[in-house]
Protein backbone atom coordinates (compact mmCIF):
# COMPACT_ATOMS: atom_id res chain seq x y z
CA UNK A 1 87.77 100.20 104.62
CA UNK A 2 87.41 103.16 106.79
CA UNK A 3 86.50 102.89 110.75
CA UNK A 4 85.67 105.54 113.50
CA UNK A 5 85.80 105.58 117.66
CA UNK A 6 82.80 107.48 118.63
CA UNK A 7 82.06 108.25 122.48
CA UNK A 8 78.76 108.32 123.71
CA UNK A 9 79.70 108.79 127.54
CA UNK A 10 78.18 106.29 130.09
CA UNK A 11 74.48 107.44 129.46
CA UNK A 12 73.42 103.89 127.97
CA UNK A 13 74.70 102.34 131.04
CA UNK A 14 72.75 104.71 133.59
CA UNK A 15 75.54 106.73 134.08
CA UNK A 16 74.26 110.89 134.10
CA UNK A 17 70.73 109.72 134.50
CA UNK A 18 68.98 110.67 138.09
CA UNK A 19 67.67 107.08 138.54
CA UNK A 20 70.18 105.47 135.80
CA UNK A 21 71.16 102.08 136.13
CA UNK A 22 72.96 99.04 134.78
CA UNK A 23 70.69 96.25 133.17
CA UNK A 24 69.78 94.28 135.84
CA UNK A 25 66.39 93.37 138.16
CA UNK A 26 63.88 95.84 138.81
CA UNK A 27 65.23 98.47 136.00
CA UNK A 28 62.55 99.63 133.79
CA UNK A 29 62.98 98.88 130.24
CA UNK A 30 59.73 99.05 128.62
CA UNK A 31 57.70 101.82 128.52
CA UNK A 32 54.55 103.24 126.61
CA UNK A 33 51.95 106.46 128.21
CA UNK A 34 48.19 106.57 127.69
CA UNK A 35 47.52 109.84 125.02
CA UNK A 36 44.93 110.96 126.76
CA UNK A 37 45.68 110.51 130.49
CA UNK A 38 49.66 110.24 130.34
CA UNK A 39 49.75 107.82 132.87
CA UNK A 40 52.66 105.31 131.78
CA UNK A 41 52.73 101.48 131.29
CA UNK A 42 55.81 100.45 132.61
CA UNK A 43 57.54 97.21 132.58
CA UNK A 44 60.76 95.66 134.13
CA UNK A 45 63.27 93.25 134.19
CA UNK A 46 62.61 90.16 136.09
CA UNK A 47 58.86 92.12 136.65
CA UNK A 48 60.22 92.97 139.78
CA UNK A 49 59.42 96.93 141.39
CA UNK A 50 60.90 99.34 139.62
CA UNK A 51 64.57 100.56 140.88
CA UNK A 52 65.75 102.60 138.38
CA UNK A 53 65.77 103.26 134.46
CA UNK A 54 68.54 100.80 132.25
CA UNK A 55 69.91 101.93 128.62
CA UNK A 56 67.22 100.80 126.25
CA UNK A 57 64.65 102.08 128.85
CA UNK A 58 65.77 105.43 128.82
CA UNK A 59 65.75 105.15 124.59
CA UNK A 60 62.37 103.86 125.00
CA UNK A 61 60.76 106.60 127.32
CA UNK A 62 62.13 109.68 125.74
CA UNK A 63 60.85 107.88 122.15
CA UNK A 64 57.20 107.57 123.58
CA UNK A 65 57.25 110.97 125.40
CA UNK A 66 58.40 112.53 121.98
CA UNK A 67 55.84 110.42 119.88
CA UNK A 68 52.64 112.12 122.49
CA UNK A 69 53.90 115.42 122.17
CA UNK A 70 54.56 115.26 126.47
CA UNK A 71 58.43 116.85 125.00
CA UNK A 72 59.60 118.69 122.28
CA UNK A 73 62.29 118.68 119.93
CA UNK A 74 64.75 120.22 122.45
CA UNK A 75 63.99 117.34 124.97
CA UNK A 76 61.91 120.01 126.88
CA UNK A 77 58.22 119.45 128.84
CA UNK A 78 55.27 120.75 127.30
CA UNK A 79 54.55 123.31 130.05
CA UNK A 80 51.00 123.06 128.70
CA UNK A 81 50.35 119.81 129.78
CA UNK A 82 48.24 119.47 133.28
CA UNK A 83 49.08 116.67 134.46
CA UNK A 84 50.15 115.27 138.15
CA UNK A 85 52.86 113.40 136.41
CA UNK A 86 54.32 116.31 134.97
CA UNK A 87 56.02 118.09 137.73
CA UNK A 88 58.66 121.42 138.28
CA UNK A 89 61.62 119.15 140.22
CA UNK A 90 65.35 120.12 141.20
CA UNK A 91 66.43 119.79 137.28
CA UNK A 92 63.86 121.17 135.23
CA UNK A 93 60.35 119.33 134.55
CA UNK A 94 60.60 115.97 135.16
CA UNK A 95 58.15 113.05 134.08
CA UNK A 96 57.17 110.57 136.74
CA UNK A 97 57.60 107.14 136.35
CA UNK A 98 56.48 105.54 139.36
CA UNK A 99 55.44 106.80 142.61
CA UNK A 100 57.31 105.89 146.04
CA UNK A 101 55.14 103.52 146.84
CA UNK A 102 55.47 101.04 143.97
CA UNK A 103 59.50 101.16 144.27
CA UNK A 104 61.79 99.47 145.55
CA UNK A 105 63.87 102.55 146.38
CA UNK A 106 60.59 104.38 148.28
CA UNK A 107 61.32 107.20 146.52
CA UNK A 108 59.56 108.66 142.94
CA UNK A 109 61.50 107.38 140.02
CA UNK A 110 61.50 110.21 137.12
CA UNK A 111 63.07 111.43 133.83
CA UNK A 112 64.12 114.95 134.16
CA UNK A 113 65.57 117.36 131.14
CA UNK A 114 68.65 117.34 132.46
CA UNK A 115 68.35 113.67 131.62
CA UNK A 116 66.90 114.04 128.47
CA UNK A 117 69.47 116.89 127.65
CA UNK A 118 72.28 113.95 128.60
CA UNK A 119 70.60 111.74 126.49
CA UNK A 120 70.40 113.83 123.76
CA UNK A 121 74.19 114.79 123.50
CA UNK A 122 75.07 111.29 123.71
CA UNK A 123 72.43 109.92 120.43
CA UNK A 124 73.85 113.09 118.90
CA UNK A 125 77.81 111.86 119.21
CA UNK A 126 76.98 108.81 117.84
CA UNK A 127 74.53 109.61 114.98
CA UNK A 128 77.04 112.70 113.88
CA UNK A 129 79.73 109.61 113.70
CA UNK A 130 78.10 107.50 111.60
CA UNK A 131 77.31 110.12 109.47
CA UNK A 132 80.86 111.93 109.15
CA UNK A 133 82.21 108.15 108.45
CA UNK A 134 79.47 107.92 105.34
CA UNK A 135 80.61 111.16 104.32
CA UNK A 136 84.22 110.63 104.24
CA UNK A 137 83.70 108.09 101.56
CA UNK A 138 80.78 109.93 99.85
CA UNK A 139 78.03 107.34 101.20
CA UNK A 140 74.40 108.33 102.43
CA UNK A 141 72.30 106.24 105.18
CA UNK A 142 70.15 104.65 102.10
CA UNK A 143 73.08 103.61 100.67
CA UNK A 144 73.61 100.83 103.50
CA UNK A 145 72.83 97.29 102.47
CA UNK A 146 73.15 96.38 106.39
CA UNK A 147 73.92 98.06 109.75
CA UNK A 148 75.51 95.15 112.33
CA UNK A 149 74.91 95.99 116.12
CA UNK A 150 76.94 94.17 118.04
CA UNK A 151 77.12 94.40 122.08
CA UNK A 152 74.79 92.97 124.53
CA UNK A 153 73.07 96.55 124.87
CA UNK A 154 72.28 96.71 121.04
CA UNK A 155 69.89 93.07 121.83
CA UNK A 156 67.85 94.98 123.79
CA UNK A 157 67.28 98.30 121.70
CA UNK A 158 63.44 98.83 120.14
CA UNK A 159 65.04 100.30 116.31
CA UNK A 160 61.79 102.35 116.17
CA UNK A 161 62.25 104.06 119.18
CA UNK A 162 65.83 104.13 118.90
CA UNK A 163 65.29 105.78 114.92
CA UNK A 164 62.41 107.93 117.16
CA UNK A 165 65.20 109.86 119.08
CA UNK A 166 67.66 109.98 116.41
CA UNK A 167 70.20 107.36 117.99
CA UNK A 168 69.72 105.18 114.60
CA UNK A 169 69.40 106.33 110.93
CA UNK A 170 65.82 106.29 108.97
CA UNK A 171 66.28 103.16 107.38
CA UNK A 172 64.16 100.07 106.56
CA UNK A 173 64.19 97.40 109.39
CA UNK A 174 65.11 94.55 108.01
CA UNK A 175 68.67 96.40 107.28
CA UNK A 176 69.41 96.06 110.96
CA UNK A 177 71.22 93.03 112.33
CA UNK A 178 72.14 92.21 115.67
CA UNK A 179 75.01 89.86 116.70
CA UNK A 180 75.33 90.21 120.03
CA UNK A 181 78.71 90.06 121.78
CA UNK A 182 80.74 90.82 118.48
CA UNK A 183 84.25 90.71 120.62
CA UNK A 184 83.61 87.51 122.24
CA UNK A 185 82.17 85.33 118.87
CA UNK A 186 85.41 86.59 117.03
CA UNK A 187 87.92 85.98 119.73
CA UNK A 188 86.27 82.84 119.90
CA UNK A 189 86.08 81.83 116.28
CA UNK A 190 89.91 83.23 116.30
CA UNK A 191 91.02 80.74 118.45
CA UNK A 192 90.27 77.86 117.18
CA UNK A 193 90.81 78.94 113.46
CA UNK A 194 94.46 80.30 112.18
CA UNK A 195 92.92 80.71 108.88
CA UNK A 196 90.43 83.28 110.42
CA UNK A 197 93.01 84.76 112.93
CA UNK A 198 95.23 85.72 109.67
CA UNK A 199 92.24 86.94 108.07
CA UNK A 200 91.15 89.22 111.22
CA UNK A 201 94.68 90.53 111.29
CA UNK A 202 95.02 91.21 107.17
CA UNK A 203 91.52 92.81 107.78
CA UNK A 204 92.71 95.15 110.68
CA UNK A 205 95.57 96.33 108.88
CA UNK A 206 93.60 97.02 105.39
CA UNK A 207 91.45 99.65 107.75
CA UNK A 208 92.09 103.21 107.66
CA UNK A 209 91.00 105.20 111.07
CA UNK A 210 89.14 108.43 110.95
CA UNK A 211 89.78 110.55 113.91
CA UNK A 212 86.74 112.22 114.38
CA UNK A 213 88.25 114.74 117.25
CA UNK A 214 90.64 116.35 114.07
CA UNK A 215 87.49 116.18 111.80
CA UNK A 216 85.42 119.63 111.29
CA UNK A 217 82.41 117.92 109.44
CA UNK A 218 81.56 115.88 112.78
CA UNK A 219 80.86 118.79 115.25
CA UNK A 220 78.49 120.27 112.73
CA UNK A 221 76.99 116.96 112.45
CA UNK A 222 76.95 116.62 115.87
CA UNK A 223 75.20 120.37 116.23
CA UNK A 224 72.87 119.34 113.57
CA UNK A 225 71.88 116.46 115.64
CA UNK A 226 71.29 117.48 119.17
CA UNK A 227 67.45 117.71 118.39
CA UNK A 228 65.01 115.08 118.81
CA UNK A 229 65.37 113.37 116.49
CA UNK A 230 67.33 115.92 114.40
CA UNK A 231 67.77 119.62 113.49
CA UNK A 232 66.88 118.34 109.47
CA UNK A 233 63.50 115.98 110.23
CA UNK A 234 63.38 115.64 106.71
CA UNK A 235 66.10 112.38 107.64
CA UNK A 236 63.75 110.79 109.57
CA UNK A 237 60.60 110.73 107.40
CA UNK A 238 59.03 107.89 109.54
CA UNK A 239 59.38 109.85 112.86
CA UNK A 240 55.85 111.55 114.06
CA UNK A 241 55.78 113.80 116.84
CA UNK A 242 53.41 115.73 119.19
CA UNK A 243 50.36 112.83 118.98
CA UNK A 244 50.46 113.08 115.17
């Protein structure tokens, strides 16, 4: 068995985002935009005003954005676009949200590509991980029978827009499973079980780590991937872009 440390930075948890924030009331996490008019539908936690943008929002915004053609591959604006929603701010183009006057904060809630640049190198670290892990035991994405999320972030994650950005491989759906807080269960399952305490430890000491710092294939597969959703689209057949 064969495991990897990969490290995405503190993107997911608001962290290098203008209006990032942790998960919690008022952050929005669901997002779609009209085709036509751009204007967003925005939803958020507790359906309370909007305060800021949480992990799987951010996932879901740049997906949609992508999916209308409003940004590129690069994560940039289309400067085409005419649209009072699409603005010149102090980091690039930015996309706004929601106005002053429907936030809590009072001020314009946006995603700017200096947030979507953030949020790209971060999708890319851990997609190039995965992938350098599959190669160093001469595996492909297909060749996964399942692909366990665990984490109280990975509950909240829309696969097709996370697949939409590259964060997630091109693979069917129903591969996915999500477990929730994997630490916690086994810690708790541990304690109450010597037989699966001696099995955790046999299992820990059967795995062999792959430091992907030392490893030359993961910075090209991290190069290869900081493109929405990826330099090679062919891995990501079900991905459309651009309104298609």
């Amino acid at each position: 068995m064969v495991t990897a440390a990969c490290s995405a930075g503190p993107t997911f948890e608001g962290g290098g985002i203008k209006h990032g924030m942790i998960a919690t009331s008022g952050a929005i996490e669901g997002f779609d935009i009209d085709a036509r008019t751009y204007e967003p539908f925005i939803t958020t936690i507790d359906d309370a005003k909007p305060k800021g943008i949480c992990g799987s929002g951010l996932i879901n915004i740049a997906a949609k954005l992508f999916e209308k053609g409003v940004i590129d591959q690069n994560g940039k604006f289309n400067k085409g676009l005419l649209n009072r929603r699409i603005r010149e701010g102090d980091n690039g183009f930015e996309y706004v949200l929601a106005y002053g006057t429907e936030t809590q904060t009072y001020k314009d809630i946006v995603l700017s590509e200096t947030d979507i640049a953030n949020l790209i190198r971060s999708k890319a670290a851990m997609y190039a991980g995965y992938r350098t892990l599959l190669q160093s035991v001469d595996k492909k994405f297909i060749n996964l029978e399942q692909v366990i999320i665990a984490g109280t972030f990975g509950n909240h994650i829309n696969i097709e827009n996370a697949i939409t950005i590259g964060l997630l491989p091109d693979i069917p759906k129903n591969r996915f499973l999500f477990v929730g807080n994997g630490s916690l269960l086994g810690a708790r399952l541990s304690a109450f079980s010597r037989d699966l305490l001696t099995d955790g430890r046999k299992i820990a000491s059967m795995m062999t780590n792959l430091e992907l710092s030392e490893n030359s294939l993961f910075m090209d597969n991290y190069i290869a991937a900081l493109f929405l959703p990826h330099t090679n689209i062919g891995e990501f057949p079900s991905v459309t872009a651009g309104g298609k």
